[in-house]
Every structure is written in structure tokens, then in C-alpha cells.
N, C-alpha and C. Protein backbone atom coordinates (compact mmCIF):
# COMPACT_ATOMS: atom_id res chain seq x y z
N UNK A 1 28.13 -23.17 -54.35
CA UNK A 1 27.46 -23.68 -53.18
C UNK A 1 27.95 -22.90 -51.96
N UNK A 2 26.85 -22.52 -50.92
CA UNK A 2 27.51 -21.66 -50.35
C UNK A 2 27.80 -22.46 -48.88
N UNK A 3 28.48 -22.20 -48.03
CA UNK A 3 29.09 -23.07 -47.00
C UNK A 3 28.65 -22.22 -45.34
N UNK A 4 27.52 -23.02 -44.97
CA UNK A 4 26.92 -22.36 -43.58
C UNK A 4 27.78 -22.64 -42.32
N UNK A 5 27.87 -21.93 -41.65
CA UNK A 5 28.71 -22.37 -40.04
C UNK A 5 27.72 -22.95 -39.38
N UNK A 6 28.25 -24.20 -38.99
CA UNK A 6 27.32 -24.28 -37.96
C UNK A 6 27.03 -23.66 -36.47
N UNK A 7 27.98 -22.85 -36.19
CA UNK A 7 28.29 -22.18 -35.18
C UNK A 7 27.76 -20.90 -35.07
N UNK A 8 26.92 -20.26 -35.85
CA UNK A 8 26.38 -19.13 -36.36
C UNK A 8 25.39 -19.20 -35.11
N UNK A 9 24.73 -17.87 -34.89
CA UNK A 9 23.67 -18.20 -33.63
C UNK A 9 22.58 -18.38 -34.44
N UNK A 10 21.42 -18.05 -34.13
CA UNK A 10 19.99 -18.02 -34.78
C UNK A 10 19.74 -16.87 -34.96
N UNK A 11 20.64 -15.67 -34.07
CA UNK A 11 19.88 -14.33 -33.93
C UNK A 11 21.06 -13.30 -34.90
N UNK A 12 21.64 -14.45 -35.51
CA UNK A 12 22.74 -13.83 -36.40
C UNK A 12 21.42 -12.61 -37.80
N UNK A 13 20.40 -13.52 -37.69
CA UNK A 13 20.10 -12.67 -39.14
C UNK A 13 19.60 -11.10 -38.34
N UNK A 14 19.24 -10.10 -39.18
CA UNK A 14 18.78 -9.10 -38.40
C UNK A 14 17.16 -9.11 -38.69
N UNK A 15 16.90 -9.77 -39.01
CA UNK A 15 14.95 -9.94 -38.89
C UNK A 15 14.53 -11.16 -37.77
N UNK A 16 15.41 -12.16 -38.05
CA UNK A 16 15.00 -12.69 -36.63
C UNK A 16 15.07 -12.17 -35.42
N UNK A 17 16.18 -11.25 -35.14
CA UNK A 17 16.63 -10.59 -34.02
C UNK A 17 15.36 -9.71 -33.64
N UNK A 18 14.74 -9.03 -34.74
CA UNK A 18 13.57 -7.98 -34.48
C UNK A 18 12.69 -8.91 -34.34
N UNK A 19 12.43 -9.73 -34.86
CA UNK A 19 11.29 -10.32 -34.18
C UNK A 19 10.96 -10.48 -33.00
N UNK A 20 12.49 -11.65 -32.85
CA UNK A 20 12.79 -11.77 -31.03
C UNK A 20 12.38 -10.67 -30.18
N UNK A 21 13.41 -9.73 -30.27
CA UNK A 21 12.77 -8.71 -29.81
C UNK A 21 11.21 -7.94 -29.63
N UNK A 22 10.33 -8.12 -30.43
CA UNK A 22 9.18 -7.91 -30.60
C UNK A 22 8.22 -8.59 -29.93
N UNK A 23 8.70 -10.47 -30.06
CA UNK A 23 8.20 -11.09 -29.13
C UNK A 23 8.16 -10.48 -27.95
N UNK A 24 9.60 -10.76 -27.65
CA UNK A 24 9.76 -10.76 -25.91
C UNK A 24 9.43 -9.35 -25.51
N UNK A 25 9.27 -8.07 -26.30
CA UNK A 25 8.41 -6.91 -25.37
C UNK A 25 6.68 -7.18 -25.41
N UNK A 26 6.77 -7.78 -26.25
CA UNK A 26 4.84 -8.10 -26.55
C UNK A 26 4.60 -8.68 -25.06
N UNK A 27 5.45 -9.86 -24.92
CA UNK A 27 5.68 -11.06 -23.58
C UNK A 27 5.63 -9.77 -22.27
N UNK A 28 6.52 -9.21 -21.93
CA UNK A 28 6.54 -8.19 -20.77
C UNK A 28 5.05 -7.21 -21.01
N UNK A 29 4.64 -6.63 -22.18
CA UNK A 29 3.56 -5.91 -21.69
C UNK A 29 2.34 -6.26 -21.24
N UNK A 30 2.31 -7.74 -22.16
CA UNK A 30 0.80 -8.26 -21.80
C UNK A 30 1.02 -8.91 -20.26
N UNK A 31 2.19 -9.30 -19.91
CA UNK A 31 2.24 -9.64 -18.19
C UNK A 31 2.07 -8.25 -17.25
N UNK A 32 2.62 -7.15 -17.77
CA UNK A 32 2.49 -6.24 -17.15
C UNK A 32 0.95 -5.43 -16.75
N UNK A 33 0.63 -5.91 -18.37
CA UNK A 33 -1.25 -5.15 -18.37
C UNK A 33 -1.93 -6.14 -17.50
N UNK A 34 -1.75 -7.78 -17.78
CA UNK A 34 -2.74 -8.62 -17.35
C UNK A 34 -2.39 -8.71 -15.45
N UNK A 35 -1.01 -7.82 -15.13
CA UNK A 35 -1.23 -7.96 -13.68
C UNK A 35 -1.64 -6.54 -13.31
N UNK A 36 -1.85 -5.48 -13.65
CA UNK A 36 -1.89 -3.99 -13.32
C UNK A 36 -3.72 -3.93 -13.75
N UNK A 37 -4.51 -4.93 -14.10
CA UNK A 37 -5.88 -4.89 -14.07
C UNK A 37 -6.26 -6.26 -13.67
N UNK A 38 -5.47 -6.74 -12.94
CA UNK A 38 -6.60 -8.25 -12.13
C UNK A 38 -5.93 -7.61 -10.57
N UNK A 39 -5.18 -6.84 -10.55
CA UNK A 39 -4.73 -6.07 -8.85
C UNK A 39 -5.96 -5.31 -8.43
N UNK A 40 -6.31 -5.94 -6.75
CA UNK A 40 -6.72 -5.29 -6.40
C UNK A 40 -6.34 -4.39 -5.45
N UNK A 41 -7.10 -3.51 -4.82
CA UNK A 41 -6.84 -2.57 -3.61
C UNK A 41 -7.11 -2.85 -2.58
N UNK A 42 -5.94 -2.90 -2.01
CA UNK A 42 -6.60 -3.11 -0.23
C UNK A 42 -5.75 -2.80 0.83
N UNK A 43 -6.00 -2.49 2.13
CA UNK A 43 -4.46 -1.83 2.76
C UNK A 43 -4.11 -2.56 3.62
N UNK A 44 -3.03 -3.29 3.94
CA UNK A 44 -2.40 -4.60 4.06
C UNK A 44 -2.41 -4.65 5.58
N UNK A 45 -2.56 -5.57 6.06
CA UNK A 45 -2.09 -5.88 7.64
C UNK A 45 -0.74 -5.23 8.05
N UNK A 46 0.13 -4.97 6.99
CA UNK A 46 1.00 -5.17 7.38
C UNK A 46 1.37 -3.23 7.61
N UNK A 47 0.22 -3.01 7.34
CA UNK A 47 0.33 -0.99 7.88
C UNK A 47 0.66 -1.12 9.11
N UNK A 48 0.14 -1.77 10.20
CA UNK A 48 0.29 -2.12 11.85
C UNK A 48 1.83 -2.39 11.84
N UNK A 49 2.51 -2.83 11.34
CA UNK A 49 3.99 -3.06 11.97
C UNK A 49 4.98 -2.35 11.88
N UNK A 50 5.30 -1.75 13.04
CA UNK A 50 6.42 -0.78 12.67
C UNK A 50 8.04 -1.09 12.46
N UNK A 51 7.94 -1.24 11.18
CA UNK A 51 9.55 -2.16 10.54
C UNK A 51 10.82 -1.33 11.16
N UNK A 52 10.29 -0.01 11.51
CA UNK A 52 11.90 0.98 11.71
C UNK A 52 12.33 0.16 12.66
N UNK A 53 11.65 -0.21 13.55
CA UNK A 53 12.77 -0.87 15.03
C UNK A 53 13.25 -2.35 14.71
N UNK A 54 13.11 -2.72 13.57
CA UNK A 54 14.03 -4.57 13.42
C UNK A 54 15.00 -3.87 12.43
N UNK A 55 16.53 -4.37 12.66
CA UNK A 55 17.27 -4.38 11.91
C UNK A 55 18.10 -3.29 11.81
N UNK A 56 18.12 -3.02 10.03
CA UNK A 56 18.97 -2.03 9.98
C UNK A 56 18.21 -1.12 9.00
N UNK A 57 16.78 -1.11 9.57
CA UNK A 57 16.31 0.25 9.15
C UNK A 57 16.26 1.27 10.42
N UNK A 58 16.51 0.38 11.25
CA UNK A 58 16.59 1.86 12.59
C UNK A 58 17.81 2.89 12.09
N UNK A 59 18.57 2.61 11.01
CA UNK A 59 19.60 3.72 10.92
C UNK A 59 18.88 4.06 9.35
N UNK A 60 17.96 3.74 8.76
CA UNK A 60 17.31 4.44 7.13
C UNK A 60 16.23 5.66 7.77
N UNK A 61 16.87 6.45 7.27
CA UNK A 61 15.35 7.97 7.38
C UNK A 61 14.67 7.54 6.23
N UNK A 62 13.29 8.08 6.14
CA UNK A 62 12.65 7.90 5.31
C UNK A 62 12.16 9.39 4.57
N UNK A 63 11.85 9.55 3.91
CA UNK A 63 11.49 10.61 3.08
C UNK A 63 10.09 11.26 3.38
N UNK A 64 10.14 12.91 3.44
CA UNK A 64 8.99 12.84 3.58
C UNK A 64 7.63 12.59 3.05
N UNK A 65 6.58 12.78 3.55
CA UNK A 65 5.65 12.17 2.27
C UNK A 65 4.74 13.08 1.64
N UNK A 66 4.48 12.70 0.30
CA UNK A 66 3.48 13.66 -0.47
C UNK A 66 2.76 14.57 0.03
N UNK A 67 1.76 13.72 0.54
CA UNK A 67 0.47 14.21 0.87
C UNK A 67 0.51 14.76 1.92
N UNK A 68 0.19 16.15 2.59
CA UNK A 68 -0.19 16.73 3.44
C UNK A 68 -1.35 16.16 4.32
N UNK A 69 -0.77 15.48 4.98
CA UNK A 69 -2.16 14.40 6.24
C UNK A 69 -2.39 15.78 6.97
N UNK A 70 -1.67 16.78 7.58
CA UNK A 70 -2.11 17.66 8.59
C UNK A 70 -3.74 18.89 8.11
N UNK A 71 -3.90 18.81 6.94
CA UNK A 71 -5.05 19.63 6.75
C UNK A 71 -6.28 18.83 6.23
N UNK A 72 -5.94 17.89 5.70
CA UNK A 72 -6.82 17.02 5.16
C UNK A 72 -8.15 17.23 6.53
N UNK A 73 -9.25 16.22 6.11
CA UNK A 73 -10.84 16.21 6.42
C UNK A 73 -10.46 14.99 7.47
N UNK A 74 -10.74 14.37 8.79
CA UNK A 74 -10.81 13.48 9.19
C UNK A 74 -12.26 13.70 9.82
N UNK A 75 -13.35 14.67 9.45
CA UNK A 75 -14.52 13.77 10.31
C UNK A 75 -14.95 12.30 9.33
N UNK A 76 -14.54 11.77 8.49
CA UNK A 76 -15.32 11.06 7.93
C UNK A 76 -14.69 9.77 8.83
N UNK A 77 -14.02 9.60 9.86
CA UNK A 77 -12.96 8.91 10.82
C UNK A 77 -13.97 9.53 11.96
N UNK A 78 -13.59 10.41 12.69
CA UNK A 78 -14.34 11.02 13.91
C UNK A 78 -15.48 10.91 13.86
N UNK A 79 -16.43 11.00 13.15
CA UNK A 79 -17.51 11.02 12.68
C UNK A 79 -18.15 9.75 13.01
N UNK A 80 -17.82 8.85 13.07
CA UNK A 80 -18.10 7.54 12.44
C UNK A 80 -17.58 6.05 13.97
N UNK A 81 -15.95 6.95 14.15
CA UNK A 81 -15.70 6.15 15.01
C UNK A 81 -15.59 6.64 16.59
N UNK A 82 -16.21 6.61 17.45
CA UNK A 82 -16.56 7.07 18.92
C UNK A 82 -16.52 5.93 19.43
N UNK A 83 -16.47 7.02 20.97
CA UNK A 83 -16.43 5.64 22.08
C UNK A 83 -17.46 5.79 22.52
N UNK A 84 -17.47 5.28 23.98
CA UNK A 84 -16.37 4.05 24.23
C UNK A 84 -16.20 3.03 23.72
N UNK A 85 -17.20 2.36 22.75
CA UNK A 85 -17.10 1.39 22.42
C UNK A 85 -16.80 0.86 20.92
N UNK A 86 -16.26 2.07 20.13
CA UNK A 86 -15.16 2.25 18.74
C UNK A 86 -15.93 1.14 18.38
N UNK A 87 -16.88 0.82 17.84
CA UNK A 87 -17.54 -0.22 16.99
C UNK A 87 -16.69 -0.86 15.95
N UNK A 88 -15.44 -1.73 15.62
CA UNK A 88 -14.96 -2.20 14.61
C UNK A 88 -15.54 -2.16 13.42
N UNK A 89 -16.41 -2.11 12.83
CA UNK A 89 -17.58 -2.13 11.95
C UNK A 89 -17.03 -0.42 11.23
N UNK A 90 -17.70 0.39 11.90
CA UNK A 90 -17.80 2.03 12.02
C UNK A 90 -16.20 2.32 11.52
N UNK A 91 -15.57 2.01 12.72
CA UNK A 91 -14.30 2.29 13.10
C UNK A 91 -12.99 2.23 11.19
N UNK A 92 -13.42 0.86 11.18
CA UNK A 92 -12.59 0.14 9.99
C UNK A 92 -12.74 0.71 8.49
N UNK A 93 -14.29 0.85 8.42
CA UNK A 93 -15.08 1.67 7.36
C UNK A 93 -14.36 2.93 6.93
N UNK A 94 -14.67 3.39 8.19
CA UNK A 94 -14.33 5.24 8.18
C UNK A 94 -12.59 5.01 7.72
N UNK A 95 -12.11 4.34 8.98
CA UNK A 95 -10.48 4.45 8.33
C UNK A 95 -10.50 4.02 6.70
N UNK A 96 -10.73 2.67 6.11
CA UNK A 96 -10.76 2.17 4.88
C UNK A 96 -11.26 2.97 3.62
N UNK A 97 -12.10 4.11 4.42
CA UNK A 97 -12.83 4.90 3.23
C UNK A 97 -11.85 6.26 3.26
N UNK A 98 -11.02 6.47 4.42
CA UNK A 98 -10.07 7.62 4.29
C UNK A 98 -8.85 7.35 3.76
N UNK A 99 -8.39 6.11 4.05
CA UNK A 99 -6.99 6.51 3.54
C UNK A 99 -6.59 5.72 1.96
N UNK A 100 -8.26 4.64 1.63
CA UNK A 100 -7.10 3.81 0.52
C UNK A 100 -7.60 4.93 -1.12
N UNK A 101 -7.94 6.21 -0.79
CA UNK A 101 -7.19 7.05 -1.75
C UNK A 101 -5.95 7.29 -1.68
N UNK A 102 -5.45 7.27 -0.98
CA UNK A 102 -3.79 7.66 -0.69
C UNK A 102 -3.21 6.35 -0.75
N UNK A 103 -3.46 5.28 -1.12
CA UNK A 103 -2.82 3.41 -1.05
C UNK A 103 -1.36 3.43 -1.84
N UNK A 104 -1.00 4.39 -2.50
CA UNK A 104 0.28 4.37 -3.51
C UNK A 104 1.39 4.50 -2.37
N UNK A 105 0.99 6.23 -1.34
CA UNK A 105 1.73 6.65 -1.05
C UNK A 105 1.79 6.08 0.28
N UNK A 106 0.71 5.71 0.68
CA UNK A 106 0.94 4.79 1.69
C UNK A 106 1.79 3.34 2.00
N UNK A 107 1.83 2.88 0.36
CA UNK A 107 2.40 1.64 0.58
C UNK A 107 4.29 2.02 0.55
N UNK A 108 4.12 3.21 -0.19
CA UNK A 108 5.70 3.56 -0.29
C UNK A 108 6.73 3.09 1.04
N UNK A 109 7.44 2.20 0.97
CA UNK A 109 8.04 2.45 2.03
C UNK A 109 9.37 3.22 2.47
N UNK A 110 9.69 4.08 1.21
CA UNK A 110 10.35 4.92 1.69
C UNK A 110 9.92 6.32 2.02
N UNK A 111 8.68 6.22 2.48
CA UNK A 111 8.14 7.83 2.56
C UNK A 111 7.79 7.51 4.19
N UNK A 112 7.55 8.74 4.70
CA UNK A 112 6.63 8.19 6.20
C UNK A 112 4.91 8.80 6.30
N UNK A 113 4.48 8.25 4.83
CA UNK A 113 3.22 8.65 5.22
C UNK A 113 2.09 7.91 6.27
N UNK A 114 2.40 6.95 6.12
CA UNK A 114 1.37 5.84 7.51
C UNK A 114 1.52 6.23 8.64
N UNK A 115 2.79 6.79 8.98
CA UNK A 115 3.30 7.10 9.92
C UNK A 115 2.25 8.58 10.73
N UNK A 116 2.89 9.07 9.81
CA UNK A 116 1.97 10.89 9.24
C UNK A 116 0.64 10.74 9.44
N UNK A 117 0.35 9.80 9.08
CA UNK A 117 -1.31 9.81 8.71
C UNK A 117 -1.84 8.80 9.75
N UNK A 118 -1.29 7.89 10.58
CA UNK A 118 -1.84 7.09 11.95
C UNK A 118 -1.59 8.65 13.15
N UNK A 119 -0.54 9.48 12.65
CA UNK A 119 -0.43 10.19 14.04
C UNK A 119 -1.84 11.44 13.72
N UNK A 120 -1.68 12.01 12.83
CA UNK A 120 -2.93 13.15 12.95
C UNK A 120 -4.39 12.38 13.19
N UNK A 121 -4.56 10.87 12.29
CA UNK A 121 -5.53 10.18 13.05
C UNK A 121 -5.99 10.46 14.49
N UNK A 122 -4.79 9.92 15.32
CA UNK A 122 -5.06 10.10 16.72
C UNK A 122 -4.86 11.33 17.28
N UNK A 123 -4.05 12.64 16.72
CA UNK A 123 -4.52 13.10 17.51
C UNK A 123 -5.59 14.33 17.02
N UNK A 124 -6.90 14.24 15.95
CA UNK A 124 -8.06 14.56 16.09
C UNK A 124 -8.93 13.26 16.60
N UNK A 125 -8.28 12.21 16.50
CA UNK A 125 -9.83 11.30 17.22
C UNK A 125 -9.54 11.15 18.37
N UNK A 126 -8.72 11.69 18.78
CA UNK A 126 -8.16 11.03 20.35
C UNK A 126 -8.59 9.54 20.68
N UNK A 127 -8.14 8.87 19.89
CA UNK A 127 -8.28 7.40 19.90
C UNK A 127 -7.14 6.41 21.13
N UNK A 128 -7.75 5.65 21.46
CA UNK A 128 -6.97 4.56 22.25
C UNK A 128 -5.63 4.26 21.55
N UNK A 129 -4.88 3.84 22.17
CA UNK A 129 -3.46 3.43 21.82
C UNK A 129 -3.91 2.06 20.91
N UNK A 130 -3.60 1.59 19.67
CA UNK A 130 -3.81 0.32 19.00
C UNK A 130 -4.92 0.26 18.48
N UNK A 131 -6.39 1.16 18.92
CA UNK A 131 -7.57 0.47 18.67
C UNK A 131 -7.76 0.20 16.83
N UNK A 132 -6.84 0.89 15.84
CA UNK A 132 -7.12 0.46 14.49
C UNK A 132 -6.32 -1.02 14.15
N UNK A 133 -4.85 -1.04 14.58
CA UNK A 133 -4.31 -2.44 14.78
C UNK A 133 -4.81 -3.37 15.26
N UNK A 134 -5.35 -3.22 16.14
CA UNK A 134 -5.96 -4.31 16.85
C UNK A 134 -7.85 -4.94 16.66
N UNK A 135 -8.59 -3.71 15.70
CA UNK A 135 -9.87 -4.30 15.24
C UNK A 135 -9.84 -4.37 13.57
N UNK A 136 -9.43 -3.38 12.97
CA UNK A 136 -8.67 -3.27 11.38
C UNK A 136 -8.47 -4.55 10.73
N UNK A 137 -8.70 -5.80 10.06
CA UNK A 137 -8.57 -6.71 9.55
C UNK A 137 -9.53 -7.29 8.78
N UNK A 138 -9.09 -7.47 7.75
CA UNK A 138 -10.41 -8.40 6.26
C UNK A 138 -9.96 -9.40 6.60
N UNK A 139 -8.60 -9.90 6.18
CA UNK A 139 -8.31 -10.92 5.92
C UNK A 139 -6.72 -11.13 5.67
N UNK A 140 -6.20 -12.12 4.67
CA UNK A 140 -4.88 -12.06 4.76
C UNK A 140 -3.84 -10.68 3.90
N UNK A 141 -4.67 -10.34 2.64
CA UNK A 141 -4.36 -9.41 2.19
C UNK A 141 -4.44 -8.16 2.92
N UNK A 142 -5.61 -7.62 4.03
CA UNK A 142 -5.99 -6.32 4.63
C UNK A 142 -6.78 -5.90 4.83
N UNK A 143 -7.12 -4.93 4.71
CA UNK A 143 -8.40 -4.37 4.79
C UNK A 143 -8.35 -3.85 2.92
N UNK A 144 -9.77 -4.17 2.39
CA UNK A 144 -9.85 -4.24 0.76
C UNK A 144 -10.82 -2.82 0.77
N UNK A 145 -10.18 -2.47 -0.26
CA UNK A 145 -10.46 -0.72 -0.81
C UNK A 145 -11.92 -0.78 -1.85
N UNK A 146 -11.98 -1.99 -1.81
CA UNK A 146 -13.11 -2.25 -3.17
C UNK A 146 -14.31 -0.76 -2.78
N UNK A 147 -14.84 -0.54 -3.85
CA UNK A 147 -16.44 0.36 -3.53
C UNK A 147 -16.01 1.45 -2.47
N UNK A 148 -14.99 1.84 -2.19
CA UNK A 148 -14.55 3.15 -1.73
C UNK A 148 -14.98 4.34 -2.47
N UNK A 149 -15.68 5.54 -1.94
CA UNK A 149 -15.65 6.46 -2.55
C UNK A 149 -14.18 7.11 -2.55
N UNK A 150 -13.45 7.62 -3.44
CA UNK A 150 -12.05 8.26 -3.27
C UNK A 150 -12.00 9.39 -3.54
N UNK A 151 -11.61 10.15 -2.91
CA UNK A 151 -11.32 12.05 -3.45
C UNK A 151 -9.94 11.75 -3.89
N UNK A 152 -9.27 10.89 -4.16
CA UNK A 152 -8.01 11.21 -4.61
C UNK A 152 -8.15 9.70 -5.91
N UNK A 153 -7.17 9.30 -6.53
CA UNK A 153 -7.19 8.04 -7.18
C UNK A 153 -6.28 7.15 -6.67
N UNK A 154 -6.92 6.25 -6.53
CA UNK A 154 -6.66 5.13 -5.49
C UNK A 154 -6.02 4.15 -6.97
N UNK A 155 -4.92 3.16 -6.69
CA UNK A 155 -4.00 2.55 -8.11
C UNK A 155 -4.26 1.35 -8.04
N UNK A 156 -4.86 0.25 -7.07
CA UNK A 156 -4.43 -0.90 -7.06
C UNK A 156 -3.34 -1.34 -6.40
N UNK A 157 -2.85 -0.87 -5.41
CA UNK A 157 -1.49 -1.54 -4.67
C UNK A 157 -2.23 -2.00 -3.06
N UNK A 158 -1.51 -1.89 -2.25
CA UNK A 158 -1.64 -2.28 -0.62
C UNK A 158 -0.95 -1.31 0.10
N UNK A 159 -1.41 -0.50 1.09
CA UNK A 159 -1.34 -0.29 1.86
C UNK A 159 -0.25 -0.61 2.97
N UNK A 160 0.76 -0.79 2.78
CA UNK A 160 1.90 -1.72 3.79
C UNK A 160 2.70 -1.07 4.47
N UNK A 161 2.89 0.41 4.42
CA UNK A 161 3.33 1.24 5.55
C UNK A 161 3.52 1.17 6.76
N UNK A 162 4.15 2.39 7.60
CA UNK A 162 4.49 1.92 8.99
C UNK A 162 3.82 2.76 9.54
N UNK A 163 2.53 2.87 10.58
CA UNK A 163 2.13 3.62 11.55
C UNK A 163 2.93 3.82 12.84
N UNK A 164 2.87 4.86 13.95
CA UNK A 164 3.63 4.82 14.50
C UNK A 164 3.62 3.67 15.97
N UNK A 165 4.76 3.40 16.74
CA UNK A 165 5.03 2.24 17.08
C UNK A 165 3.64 2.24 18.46
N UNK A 166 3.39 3.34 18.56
CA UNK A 166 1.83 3.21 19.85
C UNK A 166 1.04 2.38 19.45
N UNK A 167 0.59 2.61 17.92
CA UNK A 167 -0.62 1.39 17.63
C UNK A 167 -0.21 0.13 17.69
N UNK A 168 1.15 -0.30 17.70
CA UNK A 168 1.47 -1.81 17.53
C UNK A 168 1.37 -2.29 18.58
N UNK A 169 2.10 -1.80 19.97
CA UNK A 169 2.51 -2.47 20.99
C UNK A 169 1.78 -2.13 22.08
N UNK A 170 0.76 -1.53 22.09
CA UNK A 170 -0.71 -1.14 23.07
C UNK A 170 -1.55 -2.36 22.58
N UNK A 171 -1.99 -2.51 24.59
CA UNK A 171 -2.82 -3.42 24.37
C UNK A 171 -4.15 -2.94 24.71
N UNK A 172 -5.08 -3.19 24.44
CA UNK A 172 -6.21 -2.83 24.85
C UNK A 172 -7.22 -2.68 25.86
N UNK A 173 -7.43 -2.29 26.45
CA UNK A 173 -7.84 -2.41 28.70
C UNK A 173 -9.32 -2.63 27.88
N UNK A 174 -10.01 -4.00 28.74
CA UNK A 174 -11.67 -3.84 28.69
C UNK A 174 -12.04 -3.16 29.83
């Protein structure tokens, strides 16, 4: 008769252990697949805030970023958004259809592409101080990337970068 411990674990045998194991990666991929295809795209409110000045990222550099914003195409921005009266409509479009191909590297927050890419914004549109912060908004998530045409591949993330601190803290003259 053979004499069991009761003190033995469960994962003492080595086929239960593989199982376990088998489970619990099955468990992580299907959470991983079932959130990496119900994500959508959209570029977050939170591109407008420039985080470097709270705290103790005023002493973090950030890295530079991928994408070359300085040669890239902005009439589809210029084009679209004019004054004087920057139509929010026009305005939001054109931005939303330019940058959420780039939404990965944009959301990075250790790169300074929002940054990069709000400053060559303004200076080919010669735009008002704030006017994308201040008309730019869907909703609570952002401005949503859905039905974008993209020259680049756009992933499913947000947009949450830092533009530079002119668009935040300009107010708008009627």
C-alpha cells in the first residue's frame, strides 16, 4: 500500500504542471488577442497637455522620434484648414487624417514626436497659438481615427503625446 503526503502540492506531478501551464498561456493570449482587436484608434485629448512642465519630468529628455515630421506632406492640414475662421470641422479632419497614421509613435511617451509634429504643423500653417487644442475634440477618448485613409499603418492605440506648450496655454482672441 502505498502512503501519499498530504502535503504534496497538486503541481507535484509533471503533467499537471504542463497543463497548468498551458492553461494559463492559453488565458494571457486569448486576453491579449480579445483586447488588441476590440481597440480602437483615436488620438486622445490628452495630445494637448504638455506633461514636461508638472513634476519630475521637467528633468526626463525624451528620445528622439521615428518619424521624420520635417519632410512629410502637410497640405492635406493647409489645405483644408484656413482662416480666419479655421472651421473646426475642416480643421480637426485634416489634422485626424494626418497624424493617426503615426498614433503608435505619437502615443510613445518617451519620444518627442507630438511635440515634432504640433511644431512643423504650425510652422507651415502658420496657425494661431492653441487653435487645434482648443477646437480638436470627439469626445472622452479623442479625436477617433476610425475610416482614416493612412499612408502609414495606424495600430489601434491613442494618440497621448505632448505638443508643444503654445497650443496649451494660448487663448484664443475673437
Amino acid at each position: 500500500m502505498e502512503h501519499k503526503n498530504p502535503y504534496l502540492s497538486p503541481f507535484s506531478s509533471p503533467f499537471i504542471l504542463v497543463v497548468f501551464f498551458l492553461f494559463v498561456v492559453g488565458v494571457f493570449l486569448l486576453a491579449g488577442f480579445s483586447v488588441s482587436t476590440s481597440a480602437s484608434t483615436f488620438i486622445s485629448d490628452d495630445v494637448f497637455v504638455d506633461r514636461a512642465s508638472f513634476g519630475r519630468n521637467l528633468l526626463q529628455t525624451k528620445n528622439p522620434c521615428p518619424v521624420n515630421f520635417e519632410f512629410l506632406n502637410y497640405t492635406i492640414i493647409t489645405s483644408q484648414c484656413k482662416g480666419p475662421l479655421y472651421p473646426p470641422t475642416l480643421c480637426c479632419g485634416a489634422l485626424t487624417e494626418f497624424a493617426c497614421p503615426y498614433a503608435d509613435d505619437l502615443n510613445d511617451l518617451t519620444n518627442n514626436c507630438a511635440t515634432t509634429m504640433f511644431s512643423y504643423i504650425n510652422i507651415y500653417g502658420k496657425y494661431p497659438p492653441g487653435l487645434f487644442a482648443s477646437e480638436c475634440k470627439d469626445g472622452k477618448q479623442g479625436l477617433a481615427c476610425n475610416g482614416t485613409s493612412a499612408s502609414a499603418p495606424a495600430s489601434g492605440s491613442q494618440i497621448i503625446s505632448i505638443p508643444p506648450p503654445l497650443l496649451v496655454y494660448s487663448q484664443r482672441v475673437s
